[in-house]
PDB file of N, CA and C in Angstrom:
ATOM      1  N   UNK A   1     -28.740   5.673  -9.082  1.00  0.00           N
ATOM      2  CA  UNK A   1     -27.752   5.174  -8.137  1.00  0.00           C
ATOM      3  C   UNK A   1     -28.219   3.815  -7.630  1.00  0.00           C
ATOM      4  N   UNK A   2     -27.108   2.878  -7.916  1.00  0.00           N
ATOM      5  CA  UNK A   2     -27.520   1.073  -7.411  1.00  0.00           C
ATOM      6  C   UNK A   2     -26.600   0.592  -6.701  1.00  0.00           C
ATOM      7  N   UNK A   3     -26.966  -0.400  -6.177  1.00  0.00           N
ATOM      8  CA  UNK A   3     -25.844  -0.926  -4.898  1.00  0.00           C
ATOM      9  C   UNK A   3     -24.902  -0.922  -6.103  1.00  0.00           C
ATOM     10  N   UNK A   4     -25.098  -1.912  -7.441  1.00  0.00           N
ATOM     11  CA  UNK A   4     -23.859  -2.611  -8.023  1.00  0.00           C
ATOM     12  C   UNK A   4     -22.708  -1.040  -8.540  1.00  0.00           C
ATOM     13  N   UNK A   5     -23.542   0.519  -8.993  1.00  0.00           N
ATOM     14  CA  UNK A   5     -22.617   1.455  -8.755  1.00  0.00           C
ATOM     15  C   UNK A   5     -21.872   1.230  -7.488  1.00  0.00           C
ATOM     16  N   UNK A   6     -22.296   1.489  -6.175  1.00  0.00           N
ATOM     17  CA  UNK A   6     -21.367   1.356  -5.518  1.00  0.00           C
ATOM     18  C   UNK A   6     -20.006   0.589  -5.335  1.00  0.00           C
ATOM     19  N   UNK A   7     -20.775  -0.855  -5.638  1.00  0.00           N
ATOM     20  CA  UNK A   7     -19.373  -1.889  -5.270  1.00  0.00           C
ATOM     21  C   UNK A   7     -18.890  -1.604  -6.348  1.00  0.00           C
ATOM     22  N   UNK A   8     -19.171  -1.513  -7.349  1.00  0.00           N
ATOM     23  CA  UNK A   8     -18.290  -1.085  -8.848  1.00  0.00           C
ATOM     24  C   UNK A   8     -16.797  -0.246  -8.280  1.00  0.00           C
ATOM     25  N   UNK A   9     -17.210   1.222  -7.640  1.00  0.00           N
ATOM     26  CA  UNK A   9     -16.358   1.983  -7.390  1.00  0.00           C
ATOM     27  C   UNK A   9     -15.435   1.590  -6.042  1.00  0.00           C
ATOM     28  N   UNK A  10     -16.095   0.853  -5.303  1.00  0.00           N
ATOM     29  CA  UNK A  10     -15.610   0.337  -4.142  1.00  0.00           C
ATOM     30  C   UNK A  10     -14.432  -0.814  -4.880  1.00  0.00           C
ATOM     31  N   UNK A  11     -14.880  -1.668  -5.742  1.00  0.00           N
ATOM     32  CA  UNK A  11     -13.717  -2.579  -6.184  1.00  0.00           C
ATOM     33  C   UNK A  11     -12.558  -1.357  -6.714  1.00  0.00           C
ATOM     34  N   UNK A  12     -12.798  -0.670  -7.835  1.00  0.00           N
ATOM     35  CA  UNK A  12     -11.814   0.540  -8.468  1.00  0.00           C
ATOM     36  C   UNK A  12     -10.356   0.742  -7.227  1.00  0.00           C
ATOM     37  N   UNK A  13     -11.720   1.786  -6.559  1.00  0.00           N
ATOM     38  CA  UNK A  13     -10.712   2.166  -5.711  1.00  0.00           C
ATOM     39  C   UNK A  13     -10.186   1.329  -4.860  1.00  0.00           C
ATOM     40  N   UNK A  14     -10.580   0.402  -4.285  1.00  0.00           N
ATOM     41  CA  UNK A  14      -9.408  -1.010  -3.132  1.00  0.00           C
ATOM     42  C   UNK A  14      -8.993  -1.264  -3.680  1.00  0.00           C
ATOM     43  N   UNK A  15      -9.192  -1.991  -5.105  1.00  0.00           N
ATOM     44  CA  UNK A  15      -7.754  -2.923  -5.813  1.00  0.00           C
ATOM     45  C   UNK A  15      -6.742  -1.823  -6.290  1.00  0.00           C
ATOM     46  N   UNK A  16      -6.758  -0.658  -6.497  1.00  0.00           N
ATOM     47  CA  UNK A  16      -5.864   0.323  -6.581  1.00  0.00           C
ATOM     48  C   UNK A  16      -5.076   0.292  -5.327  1.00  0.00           C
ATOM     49  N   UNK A  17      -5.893   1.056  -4.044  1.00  0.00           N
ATOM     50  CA  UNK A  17      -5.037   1.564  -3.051  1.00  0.00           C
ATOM     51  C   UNK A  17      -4.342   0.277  -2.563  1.00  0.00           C
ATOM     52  N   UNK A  18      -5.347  -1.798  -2.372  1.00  0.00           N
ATOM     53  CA  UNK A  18      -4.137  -2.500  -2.004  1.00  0.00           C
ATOM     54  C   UNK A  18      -3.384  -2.429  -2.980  1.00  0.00           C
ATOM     55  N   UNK A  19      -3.470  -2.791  -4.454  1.00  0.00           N
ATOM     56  CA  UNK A  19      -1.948  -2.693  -4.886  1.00  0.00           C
ATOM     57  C   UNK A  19      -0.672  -1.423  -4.635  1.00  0.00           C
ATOM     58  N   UNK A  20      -0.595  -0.444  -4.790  1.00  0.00           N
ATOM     59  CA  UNK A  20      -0.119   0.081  -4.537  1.00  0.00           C
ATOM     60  C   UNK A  20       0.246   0.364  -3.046  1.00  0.00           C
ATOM     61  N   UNK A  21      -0.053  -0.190  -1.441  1.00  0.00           N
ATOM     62  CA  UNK A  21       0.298  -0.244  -0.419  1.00  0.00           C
ATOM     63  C   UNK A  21       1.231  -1.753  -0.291  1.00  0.00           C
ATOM     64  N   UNK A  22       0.264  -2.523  -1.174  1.00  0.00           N
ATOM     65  CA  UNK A  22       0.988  -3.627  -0.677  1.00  0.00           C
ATOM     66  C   UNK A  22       2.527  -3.873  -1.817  1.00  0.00           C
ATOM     67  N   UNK A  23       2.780  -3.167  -2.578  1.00  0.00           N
ATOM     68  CA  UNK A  23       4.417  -2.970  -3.176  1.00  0.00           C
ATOM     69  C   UNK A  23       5.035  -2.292  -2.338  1.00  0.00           C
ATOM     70  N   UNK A  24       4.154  -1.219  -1.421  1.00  0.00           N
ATOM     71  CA  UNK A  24       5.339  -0.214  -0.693  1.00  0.00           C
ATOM     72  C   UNK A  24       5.530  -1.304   0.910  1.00  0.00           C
ATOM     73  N   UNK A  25       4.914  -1.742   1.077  1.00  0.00           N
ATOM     74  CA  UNK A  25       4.486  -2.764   2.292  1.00  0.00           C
ATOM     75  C   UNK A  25       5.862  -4.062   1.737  1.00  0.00           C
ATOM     76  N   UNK A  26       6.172  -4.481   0.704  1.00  0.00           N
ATOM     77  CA  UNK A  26       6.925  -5.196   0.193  1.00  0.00           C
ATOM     78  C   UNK A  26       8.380  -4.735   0.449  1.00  0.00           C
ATOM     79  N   UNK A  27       8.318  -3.793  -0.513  1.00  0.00           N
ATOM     80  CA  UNK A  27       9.287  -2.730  -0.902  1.00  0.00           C
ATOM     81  C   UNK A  27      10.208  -2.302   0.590  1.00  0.00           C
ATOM     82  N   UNK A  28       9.283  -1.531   1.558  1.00  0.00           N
ATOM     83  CA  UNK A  28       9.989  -0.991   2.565  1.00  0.00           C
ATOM     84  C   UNK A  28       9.709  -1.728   3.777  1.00  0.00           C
ATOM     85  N   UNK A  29       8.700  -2.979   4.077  1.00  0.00           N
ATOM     86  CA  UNK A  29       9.493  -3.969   4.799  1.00  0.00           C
ATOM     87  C   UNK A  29       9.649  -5.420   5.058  1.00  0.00           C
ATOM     88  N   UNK A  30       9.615  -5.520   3.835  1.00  0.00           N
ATOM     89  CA  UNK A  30      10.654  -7.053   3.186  1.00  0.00           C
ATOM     90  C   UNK A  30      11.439  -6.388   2.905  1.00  0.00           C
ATOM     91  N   UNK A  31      12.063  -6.019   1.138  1.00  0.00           N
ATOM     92  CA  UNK A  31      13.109  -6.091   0.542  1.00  0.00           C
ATOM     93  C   UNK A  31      14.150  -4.910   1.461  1.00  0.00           C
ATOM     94  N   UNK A  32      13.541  -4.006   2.264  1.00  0.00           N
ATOM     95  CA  UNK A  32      14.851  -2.883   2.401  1.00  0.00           C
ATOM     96  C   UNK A  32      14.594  -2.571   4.079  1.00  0.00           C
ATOM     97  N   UNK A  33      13.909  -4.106   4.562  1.00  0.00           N
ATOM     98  CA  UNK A  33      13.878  -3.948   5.970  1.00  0.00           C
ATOM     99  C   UNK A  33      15.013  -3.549   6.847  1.00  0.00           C
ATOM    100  N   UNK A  34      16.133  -4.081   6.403  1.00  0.00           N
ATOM    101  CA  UNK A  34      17.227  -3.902   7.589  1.00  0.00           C
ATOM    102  C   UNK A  34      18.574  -2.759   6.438  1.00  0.00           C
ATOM    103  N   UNK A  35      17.873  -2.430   5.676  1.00  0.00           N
ATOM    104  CA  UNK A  35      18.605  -1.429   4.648  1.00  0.00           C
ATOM    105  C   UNK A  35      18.167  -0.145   5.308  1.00  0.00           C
ATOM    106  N   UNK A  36      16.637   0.290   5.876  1.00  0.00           N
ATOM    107  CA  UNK A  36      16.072   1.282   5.996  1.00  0.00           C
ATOM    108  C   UNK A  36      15.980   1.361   7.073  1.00  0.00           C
ATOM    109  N   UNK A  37      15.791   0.137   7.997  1.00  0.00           N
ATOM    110  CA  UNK A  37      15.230   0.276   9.318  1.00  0.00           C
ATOM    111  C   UNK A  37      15.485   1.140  10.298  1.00  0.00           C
ATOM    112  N   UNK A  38      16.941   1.215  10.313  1.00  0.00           N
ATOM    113  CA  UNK A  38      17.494   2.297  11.596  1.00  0.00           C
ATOM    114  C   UNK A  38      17.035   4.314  11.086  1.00  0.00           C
ATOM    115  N   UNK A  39      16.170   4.416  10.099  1.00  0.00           N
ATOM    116  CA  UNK A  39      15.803   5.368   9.323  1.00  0.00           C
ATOM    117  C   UNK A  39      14.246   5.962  10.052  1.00  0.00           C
ATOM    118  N   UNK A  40      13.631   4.676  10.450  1.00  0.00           N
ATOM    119  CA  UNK A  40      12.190   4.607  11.191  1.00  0.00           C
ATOM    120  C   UNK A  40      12.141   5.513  12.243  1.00  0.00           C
ATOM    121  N   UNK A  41      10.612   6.656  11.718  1.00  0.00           N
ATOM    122  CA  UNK A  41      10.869   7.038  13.365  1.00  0.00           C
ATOM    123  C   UNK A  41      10.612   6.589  14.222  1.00  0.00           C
ATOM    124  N   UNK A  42       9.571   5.351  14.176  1.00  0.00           N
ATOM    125  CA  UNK A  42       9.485   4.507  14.890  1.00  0.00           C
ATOM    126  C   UNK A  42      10.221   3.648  14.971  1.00  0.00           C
ATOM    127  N   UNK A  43      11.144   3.191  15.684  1.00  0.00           N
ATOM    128  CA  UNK A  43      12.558   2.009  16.165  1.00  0.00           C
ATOM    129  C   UNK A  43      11.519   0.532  15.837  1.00  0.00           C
ATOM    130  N   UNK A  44      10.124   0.553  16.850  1.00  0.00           N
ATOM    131  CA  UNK A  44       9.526  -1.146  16.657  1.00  0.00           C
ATOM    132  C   UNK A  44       8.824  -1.123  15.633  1.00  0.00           C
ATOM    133  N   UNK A  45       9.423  -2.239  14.698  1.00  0.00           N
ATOM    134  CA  UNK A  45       8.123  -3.226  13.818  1.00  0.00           C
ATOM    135  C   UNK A  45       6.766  -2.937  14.163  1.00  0.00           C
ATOM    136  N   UNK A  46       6.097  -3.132  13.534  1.00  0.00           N
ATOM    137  CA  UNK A  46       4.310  -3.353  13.756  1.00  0.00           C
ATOM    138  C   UNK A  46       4.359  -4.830  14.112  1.00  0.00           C
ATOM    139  N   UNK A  47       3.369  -4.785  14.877  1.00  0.00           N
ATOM    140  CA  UNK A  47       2.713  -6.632  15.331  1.00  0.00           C
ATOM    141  C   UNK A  47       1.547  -6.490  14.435  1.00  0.00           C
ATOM    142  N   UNK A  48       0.791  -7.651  14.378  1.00  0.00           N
ATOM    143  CA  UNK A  48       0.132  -8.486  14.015  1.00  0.00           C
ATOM    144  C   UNK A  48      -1.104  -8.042  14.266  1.00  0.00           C
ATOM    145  N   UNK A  49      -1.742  -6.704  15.530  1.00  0.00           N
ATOM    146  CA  UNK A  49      -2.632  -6.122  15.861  1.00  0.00           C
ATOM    147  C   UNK A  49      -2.430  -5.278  15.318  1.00  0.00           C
ATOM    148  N   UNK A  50      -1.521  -4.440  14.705  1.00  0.00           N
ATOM    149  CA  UNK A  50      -1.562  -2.994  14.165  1.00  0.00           C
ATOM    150  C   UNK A  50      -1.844  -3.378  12.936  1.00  0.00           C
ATOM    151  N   UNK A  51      -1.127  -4.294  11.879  1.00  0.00           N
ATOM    152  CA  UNK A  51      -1.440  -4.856  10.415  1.00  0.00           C
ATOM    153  C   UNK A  51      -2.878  -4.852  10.305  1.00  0.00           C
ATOM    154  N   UNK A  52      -3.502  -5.646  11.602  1.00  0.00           N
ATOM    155  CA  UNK A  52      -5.072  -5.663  11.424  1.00  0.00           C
ATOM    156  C   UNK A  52      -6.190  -4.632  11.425  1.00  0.00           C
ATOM    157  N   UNK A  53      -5.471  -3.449  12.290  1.00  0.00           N
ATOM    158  CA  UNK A  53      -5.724  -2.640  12.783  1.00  0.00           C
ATOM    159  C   UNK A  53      -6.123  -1.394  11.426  1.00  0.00           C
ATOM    160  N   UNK A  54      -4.640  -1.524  10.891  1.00  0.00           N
ATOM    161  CA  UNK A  54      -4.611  -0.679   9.535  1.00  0.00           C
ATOM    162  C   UNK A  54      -5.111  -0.981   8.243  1.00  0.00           C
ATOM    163  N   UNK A  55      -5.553  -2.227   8.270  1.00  0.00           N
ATOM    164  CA  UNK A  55      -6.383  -2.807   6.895  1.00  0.00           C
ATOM    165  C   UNK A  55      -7.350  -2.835   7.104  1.00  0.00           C
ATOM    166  N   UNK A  56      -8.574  -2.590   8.879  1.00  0.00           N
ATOM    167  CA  UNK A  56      -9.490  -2.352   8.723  1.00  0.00           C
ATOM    168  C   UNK A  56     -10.057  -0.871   8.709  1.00  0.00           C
ATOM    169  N   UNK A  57      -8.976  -0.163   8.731  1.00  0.00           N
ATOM    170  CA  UNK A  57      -9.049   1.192   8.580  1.00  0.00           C
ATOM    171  C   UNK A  57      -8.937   1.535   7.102  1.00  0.00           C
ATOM    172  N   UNK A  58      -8.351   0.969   6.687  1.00  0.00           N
ATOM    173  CA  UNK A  58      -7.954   1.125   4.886  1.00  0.00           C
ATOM    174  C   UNK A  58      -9.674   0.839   4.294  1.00  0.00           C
ATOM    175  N   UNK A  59      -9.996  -0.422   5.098  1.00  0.00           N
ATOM    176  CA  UNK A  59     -10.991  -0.417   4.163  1.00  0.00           C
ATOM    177  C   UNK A  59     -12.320   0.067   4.655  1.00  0.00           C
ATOM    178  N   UNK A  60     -12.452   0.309   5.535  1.00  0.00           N
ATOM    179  CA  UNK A  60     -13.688   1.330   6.186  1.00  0.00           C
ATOM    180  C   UNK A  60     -13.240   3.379   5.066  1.00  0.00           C
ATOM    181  N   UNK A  61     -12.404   2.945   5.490  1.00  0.00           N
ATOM    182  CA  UNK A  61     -11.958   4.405   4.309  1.00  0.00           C
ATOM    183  C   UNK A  61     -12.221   4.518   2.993  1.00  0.00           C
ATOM    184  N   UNK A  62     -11.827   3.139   2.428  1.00  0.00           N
ATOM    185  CA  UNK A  62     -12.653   2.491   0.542  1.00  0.00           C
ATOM    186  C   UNK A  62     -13.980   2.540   0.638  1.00  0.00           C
ATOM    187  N   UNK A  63     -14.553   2.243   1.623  1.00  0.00           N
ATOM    188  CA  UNK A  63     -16.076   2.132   1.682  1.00  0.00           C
ATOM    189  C   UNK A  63     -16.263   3.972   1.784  1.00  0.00           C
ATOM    190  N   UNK A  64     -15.815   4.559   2.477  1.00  0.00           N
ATOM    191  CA  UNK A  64     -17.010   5.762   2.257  1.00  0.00           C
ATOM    192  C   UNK A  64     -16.182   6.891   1.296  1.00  0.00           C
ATOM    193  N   UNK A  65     -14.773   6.660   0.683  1.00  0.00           N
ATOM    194  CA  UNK A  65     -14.049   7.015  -0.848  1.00  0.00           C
ATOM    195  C   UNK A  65     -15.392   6.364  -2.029  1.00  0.00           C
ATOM    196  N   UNK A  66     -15.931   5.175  -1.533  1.00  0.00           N
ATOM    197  CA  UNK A  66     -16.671   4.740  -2.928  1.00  0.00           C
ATOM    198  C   UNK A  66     -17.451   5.888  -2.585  1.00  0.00           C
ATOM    199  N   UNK A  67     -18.478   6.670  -2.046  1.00  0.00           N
ATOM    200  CA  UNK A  67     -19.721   7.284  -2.168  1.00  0.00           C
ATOM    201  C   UNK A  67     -19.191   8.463  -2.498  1.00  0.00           C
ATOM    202  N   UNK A  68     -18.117   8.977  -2.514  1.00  0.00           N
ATOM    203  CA  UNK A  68     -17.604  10.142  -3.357  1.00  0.00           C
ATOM    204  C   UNK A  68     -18.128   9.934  -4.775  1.00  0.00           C
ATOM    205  N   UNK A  69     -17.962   9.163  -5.738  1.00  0.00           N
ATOM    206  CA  UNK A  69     -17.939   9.101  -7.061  1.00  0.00           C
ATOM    207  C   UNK A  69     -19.872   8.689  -7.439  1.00  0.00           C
ATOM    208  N   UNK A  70     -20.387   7.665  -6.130  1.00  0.00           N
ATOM    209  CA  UNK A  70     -21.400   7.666  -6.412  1.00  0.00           C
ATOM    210  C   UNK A  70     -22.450   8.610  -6.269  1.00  0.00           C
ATOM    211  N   UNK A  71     -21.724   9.357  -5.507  1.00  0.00           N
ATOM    212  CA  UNK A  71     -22.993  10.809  -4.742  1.00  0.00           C
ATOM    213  C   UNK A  71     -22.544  12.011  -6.112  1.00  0.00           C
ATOM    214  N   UNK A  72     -21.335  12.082  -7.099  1.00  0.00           N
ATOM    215  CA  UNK A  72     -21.257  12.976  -7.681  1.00  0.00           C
ATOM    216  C   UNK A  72     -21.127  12.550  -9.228  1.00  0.00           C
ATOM    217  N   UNK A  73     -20.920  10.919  -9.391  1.00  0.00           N
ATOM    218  CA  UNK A  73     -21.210  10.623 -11.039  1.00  0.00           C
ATOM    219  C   UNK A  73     -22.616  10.026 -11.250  1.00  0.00           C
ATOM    220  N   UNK A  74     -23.226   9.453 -10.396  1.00  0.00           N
ATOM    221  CA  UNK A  74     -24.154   8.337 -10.804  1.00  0.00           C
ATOM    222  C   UNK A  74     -25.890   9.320 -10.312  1.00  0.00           C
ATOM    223  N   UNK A  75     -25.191  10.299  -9.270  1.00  0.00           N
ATOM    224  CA  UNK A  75     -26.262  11.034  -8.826  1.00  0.00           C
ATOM    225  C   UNK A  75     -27.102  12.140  -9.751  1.00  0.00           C
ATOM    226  N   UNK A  76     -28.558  11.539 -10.065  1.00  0.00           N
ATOM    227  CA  UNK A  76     -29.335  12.192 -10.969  1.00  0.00           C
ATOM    228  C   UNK A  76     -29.773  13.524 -10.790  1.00  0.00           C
ATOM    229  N   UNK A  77     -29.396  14.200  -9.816  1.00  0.00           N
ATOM    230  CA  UNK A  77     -29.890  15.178  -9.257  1.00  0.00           C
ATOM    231  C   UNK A  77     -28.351  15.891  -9.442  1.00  0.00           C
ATOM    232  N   UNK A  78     -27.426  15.482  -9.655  1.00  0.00           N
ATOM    233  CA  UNK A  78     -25.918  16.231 -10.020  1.00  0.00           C
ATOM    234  C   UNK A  78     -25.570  16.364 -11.283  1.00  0.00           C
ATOM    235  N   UNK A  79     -25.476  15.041 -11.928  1.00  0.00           N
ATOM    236  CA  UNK A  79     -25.391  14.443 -13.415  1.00  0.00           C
ATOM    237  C   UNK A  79     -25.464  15.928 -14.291  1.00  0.00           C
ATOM    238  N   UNK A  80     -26.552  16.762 -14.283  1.00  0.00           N
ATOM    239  CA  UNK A  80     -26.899  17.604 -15.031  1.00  0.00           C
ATOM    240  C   UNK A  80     -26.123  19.266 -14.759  1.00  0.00           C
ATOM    241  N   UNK A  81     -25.383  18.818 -14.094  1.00  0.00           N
ATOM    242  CA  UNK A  81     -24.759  19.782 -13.669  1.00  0.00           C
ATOM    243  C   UNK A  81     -23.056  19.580 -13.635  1.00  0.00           C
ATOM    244  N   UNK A  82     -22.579  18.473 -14.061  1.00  0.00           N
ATOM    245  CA  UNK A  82     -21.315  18.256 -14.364  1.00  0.00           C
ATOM    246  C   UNK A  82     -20.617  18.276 -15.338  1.00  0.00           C
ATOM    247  N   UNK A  83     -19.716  18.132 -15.881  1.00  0.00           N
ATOM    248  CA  UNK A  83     -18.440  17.941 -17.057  1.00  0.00           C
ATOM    249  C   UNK A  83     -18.020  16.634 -16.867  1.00  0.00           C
ATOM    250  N   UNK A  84     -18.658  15.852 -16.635  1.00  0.00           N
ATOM    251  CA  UNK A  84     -17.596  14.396 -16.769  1.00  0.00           C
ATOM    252  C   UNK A  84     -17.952  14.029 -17.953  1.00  0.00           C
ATOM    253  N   UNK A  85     -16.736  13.257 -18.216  1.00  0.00           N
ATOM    254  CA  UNK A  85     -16.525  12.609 -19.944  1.00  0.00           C
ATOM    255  C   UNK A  85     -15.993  11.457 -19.878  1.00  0.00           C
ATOM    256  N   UNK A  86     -16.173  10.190 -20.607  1.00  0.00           N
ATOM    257  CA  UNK A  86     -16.100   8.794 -21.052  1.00  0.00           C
ATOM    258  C   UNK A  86     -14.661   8.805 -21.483  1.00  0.00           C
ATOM    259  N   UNK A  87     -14.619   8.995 -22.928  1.00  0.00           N
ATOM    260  CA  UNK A  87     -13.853   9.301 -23.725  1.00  0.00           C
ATOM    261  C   UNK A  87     -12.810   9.850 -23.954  1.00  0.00           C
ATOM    262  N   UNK A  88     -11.554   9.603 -23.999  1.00  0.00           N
ATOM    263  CA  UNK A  88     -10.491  10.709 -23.979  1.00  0.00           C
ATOM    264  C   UNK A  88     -10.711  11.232 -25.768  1.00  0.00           C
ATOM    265  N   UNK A  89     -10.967  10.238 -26.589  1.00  0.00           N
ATOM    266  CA  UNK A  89     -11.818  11.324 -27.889  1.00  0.00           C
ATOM    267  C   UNK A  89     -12.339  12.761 -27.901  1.00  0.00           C
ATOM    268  N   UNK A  90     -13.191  12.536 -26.725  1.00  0.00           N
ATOM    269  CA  UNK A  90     -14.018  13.872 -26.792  1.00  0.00           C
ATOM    270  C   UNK A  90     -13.637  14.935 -26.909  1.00  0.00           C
ATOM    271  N   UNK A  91     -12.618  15.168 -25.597  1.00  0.00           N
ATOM    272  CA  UNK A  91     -11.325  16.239 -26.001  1.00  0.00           C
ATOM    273  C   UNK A  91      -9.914  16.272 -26.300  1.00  0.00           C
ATOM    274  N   UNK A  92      -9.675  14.422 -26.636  1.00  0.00           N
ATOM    275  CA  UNK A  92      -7.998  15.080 -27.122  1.00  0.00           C
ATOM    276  C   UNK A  92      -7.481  14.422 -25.766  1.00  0.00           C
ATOM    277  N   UNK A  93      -6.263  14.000 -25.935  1.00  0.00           N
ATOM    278  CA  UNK A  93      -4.869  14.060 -25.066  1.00  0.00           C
ATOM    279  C   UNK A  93      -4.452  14.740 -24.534  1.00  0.00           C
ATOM    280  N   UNK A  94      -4.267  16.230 -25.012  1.00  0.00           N
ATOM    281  CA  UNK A  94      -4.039  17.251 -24.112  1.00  0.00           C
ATOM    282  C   UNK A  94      -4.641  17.016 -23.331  1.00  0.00           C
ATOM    283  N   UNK A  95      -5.830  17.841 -23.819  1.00  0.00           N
ATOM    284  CA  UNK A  95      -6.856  18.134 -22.387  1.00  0.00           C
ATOM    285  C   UNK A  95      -6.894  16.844 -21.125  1.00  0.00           C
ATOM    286  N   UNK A  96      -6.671  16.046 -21.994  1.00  0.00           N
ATOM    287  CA  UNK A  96      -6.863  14.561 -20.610  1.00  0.00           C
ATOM    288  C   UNK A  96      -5.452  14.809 -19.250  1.00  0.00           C
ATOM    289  N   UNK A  97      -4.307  15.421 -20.097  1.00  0.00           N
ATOM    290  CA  UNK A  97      -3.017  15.310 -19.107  1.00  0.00           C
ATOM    291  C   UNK A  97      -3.028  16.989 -18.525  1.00  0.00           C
ATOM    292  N   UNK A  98      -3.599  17.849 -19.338  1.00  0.00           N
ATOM    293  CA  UNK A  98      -3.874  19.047 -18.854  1.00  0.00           C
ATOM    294  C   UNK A  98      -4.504  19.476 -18.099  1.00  0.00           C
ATOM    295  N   UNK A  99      -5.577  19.075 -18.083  1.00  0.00           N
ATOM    296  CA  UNK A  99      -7.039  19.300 -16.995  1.00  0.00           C
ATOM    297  C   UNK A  99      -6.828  20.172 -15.597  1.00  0.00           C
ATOM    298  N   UNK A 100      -6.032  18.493 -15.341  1.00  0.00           N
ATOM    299  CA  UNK A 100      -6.120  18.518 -13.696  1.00  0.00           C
ATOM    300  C   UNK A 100      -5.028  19.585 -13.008  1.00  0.00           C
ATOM    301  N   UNK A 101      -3.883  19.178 -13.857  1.00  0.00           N
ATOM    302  CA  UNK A 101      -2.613  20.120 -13.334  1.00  0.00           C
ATOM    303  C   UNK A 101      -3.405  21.934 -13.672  1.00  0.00           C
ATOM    304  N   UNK A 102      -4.312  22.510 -14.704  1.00  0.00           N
ATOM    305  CA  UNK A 102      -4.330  23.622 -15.149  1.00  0.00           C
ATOM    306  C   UNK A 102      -5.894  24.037 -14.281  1.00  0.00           C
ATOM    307  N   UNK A 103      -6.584  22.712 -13.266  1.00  0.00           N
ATOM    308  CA  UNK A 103      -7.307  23.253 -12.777  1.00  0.00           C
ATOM    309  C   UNK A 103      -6.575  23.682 -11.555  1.00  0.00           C
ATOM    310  N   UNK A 104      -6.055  23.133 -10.981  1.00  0.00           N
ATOM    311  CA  UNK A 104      -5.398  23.138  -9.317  1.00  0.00           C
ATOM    312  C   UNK A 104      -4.289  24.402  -9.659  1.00  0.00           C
ATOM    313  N   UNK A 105      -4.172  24.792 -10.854  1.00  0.00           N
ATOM    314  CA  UNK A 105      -3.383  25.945 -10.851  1.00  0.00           C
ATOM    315  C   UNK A 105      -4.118  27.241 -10.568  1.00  0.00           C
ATOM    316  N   UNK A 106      -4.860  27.075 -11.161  1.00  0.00           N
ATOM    317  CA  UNK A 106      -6.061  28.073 -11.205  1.00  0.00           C
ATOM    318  C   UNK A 106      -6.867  28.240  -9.992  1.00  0.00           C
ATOM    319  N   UNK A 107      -6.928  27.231  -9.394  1.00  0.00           N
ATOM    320  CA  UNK A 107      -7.220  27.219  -7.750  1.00  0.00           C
ATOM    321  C   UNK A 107      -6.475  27.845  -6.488  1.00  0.00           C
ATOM    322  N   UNK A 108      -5.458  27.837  -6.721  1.00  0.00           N
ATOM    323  CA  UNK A 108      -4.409  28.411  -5.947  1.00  0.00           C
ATOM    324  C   UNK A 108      -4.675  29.813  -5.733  1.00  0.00           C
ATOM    325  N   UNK A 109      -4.023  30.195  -4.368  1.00  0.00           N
ATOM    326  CA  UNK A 109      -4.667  31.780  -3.814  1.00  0.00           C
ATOM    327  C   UNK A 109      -4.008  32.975  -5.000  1.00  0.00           C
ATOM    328  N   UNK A 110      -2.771  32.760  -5.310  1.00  0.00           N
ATOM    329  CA  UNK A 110      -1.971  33.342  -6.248  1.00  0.00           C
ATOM    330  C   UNK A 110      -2.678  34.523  -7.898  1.00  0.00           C
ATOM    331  N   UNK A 111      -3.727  33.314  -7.980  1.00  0.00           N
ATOM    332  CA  UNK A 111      -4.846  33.302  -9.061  1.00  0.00           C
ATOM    333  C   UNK A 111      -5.928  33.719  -8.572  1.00  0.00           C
ATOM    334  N   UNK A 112      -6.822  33.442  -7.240  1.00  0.00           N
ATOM    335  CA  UNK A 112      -8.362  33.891  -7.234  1.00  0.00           C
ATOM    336  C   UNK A 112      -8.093  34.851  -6.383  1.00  0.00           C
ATOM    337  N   UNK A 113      -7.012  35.718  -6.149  1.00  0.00           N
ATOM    338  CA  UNK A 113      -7.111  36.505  -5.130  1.00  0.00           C
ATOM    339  C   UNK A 113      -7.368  36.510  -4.351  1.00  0.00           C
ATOM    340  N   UNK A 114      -7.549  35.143  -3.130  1.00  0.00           N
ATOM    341  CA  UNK A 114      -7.347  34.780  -1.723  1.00  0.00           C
ATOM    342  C   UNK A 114      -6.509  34.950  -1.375  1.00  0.00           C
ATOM    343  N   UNK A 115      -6.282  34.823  -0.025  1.00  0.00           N
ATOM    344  CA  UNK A 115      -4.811  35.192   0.817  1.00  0.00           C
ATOM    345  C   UNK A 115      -5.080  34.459   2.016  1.00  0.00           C
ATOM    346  N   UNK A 116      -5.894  33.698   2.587  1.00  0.00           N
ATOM    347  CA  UNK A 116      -6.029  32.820   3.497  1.00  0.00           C
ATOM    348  C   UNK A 116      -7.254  32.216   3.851  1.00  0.00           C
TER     349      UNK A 116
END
């Protein structure tokens, strides 16, 4: 585990979450501001302190989202104990679009016989 892992995952994940905030930030208030507005449950706009407010929250949040991936991919003391894979080769297409939906199924109380 090295600083440059970290910022590695720290860039990943911010240039993801801003792009994708800042189209919906576009999207719902530039282009469909006064299309949507009376829709808000909040009636006032944001000022200029809340914008600031919420991007330093966004990114205090990227910063400790990066140590997720570094505390469980890069960590030598975990490494040996995981399934992560490079390659969508390794297993196929399926498995790459299957995985996730057929793990979280399998997780569900329905399946392990939890009930709360």
């Amino acid at each position: 585990m090295h600083w440059n892992d970290y910022f590695f995952f720290v860039e990943k994940i911010g240039s993801r979450y801003f792009i994708v905030a800042a189209i919906a930030f576009v999207l719902f208030y530039v282009v469909m501001k006064t299309a949507i507005g009376h829709k808000k449950i909040q009636a006032r706009f944001p000022g200029k302190n809340d914008y600031a407010r919420e991007i330093s929250y966004s990114i205090c949040t990227i910063a400790i989202f990066g140590l997720v991936p570094l505390l469980l991919i890069k960590n030598p003391l975990v490494v040996p104990h995981t399934l992560y894979y490079k390659n969508i080769s390794d297993y196929g297409w399926f498995y790459f679009f299957a995985a996730f939906p057929l793990c979280s199924l399998f997780m569900t109380p329905i399946f392990t016989g939890r009930t709360g």
